[in-house]
C-alpha atoms as a PDB file:
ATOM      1  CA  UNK A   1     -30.525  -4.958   9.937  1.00  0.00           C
ATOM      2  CA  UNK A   2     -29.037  -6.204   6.611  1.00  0.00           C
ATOM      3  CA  UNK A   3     -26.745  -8.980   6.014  1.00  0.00           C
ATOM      4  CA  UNK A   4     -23.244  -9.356   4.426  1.00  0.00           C
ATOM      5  CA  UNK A   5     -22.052  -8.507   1.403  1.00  0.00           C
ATOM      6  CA  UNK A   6     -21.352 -12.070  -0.283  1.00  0.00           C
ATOM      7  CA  UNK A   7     -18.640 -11.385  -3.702  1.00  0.00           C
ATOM      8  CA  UNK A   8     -19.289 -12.668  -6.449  1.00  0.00           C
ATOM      9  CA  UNK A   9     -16.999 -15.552  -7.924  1.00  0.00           C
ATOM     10  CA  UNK A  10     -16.325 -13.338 -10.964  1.00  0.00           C
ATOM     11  CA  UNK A  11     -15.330 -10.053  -9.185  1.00  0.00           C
ATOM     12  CA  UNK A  12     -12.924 -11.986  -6.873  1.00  0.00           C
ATOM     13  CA  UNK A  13     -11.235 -13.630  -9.655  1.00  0.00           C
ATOM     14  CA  UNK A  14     -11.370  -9.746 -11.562  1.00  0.00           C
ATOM     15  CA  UNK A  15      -9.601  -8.535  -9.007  1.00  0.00           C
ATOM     16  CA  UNK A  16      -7.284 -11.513  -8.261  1.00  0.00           C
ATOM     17  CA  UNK A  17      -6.375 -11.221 -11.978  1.00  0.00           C
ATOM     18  CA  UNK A  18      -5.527  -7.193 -11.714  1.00  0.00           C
ATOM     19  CA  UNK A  19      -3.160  -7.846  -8.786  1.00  0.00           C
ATOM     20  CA  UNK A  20      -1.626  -9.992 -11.043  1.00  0.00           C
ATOM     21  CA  UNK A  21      -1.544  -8.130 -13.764  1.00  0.00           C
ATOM     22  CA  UNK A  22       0.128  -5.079 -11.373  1.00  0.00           C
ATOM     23  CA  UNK A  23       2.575  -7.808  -9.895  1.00  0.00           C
ATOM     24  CA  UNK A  24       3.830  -8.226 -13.602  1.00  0.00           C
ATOM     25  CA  UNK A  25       4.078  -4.750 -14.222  1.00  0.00           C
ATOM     26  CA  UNK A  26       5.802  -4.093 -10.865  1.00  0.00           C
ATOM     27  CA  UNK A  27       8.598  -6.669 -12.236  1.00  0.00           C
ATOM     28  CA  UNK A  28       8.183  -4.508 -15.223  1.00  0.00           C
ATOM     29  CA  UNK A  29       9.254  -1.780 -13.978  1.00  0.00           C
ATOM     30  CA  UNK A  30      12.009  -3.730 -12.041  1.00  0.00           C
ATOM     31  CA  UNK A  31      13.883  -4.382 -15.502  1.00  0.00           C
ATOM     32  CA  UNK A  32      13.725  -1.352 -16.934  1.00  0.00           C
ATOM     33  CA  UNK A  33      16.307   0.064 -14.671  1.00  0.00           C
ATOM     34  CA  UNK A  34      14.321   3.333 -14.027  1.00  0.00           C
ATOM     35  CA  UNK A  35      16.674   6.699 -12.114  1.00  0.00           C
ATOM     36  CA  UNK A  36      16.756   5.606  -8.834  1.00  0.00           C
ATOM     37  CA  UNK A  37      13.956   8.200  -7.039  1.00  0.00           C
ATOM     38  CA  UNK A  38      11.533   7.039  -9.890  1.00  0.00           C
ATOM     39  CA  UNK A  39      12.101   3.241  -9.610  1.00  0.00           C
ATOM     40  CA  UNK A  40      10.964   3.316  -5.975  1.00  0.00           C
ATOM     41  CA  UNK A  41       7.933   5.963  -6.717  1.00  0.00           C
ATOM     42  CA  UNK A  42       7.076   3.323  -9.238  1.00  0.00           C
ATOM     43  CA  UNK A  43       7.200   0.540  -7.631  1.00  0.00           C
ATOM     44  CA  UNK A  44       5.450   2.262  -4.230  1.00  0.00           C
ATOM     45  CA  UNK A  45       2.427   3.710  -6.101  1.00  0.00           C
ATOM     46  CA  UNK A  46       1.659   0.363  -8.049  1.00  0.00           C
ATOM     47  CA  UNK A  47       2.188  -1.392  -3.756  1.00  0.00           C
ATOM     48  CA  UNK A  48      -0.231   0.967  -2.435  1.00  0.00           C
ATOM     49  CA  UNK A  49      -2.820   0.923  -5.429  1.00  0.00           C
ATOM     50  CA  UNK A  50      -2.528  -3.153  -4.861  1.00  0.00           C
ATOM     51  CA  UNK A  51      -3.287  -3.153  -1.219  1.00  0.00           C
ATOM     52  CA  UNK A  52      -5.960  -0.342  -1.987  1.00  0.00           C
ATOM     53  CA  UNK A  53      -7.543  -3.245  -3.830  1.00  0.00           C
ATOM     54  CA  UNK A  54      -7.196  -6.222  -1.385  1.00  0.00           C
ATOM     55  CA  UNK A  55      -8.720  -3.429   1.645  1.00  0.00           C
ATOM     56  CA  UNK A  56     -12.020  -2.738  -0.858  1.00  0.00           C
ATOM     57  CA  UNK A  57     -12.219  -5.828  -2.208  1.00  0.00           C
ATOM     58  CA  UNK A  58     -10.789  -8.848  -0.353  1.00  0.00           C
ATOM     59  CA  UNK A  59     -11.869  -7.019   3.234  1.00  0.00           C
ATOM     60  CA  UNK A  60     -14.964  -6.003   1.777  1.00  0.00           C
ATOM     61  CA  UNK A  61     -14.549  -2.547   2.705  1.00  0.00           C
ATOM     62  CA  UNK A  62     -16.180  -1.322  -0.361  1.00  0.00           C
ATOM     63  CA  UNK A  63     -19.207  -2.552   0.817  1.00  0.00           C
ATOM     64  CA  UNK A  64     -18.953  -2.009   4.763  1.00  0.00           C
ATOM     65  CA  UNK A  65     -19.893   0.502   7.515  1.00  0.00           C
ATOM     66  CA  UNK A  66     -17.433   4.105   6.416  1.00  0.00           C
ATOM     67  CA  UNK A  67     -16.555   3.748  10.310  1.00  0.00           C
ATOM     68  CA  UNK A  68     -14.403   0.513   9.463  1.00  0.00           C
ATOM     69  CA  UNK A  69     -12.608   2.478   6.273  1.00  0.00           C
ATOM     70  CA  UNK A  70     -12.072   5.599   8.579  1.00  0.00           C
ATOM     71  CA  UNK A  71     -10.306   3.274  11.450  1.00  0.00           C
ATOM     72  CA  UNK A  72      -8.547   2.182   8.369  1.00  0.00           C
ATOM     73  CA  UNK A  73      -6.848   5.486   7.455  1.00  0.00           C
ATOM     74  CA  UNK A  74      -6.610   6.542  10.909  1.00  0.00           C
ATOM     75  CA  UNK A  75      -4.382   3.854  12.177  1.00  0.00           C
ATOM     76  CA  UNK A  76      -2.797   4.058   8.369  1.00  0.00           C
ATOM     77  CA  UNK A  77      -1.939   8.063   9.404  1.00  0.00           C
ATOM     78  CA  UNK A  78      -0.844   7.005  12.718  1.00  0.00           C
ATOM     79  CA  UNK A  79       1.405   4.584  11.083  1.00  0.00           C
ATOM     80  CA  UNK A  80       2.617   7.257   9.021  1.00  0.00           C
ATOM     81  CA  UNK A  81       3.681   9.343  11.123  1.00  0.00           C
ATOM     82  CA  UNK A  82       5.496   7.442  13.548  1.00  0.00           C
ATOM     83  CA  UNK A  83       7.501   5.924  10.983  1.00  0.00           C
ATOM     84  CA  UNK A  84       7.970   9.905   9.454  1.00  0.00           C
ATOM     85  CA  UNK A  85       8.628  10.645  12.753  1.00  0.00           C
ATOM     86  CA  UNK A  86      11.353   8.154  13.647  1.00  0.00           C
ATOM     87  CA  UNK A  87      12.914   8.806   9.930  1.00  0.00           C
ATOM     88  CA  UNK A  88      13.445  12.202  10.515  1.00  0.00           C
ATOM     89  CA  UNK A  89      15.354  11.347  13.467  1.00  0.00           C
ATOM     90  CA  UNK A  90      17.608   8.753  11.870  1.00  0.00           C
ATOM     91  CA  UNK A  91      18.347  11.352   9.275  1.00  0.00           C
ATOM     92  CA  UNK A  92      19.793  14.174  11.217  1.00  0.00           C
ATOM     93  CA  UNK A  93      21.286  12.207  13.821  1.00  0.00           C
ATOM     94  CA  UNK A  94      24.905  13.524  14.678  1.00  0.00           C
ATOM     95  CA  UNK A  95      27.232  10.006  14.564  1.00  0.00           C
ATOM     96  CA  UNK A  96      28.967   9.143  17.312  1.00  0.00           C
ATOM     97  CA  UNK A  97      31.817   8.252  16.071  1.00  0.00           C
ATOM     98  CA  UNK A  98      33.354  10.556  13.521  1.00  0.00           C
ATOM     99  CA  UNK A  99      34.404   9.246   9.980  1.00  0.00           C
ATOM    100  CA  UNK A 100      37.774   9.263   9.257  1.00  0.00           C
END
């Protein structure tokens, strides 16, 4: 059996200094005043690619059993969903009480 995966100080503080770097550019992006559907794609693609990092690197994923990363997705899917799920039943809802 082999042991852990021990991270280097240098890689941690690599990837410690690329969230910050994509913290900066998610303010960035937060004063440029971007159309509203892009602002949010922006600023959602920059939030997943940062806790993409912190999953492979911080969790050591990158390094672990595939099973762990596939539990991962799954519950990730599962999340998902249920949240698609529930939106799409928000949105078409018929109000109770009618606007005026």
């Amino acid at each position: 059996m082999t042991g852990h995966h021990i991270s280097t100080n240098k890689m941690l503080l690599q990837v410690a200094g690329a969230l910050f770097l994509l913290t900066l550019l998610t303010v960035g992006i937060g004063y440029l005043q971007l159309p509203h559907p892009w602002a949010i794609i922006a600023a959602m693609g920059i939030a997943i690619f940062k806790a993409t990092l912190v999953a492979l690197f911080f969790m050591n994923l990158w390094w672990d059993k595939r099973f762990n990363a596939i539990l991962l997705l799954s519950a990730l899917g599962f999340f998902s969903l249920l949240v698609g799920l529930t939106l799409l039943d928000t949105l078409y809802r018929v109000p109770i009480i009618p606007e005026f």
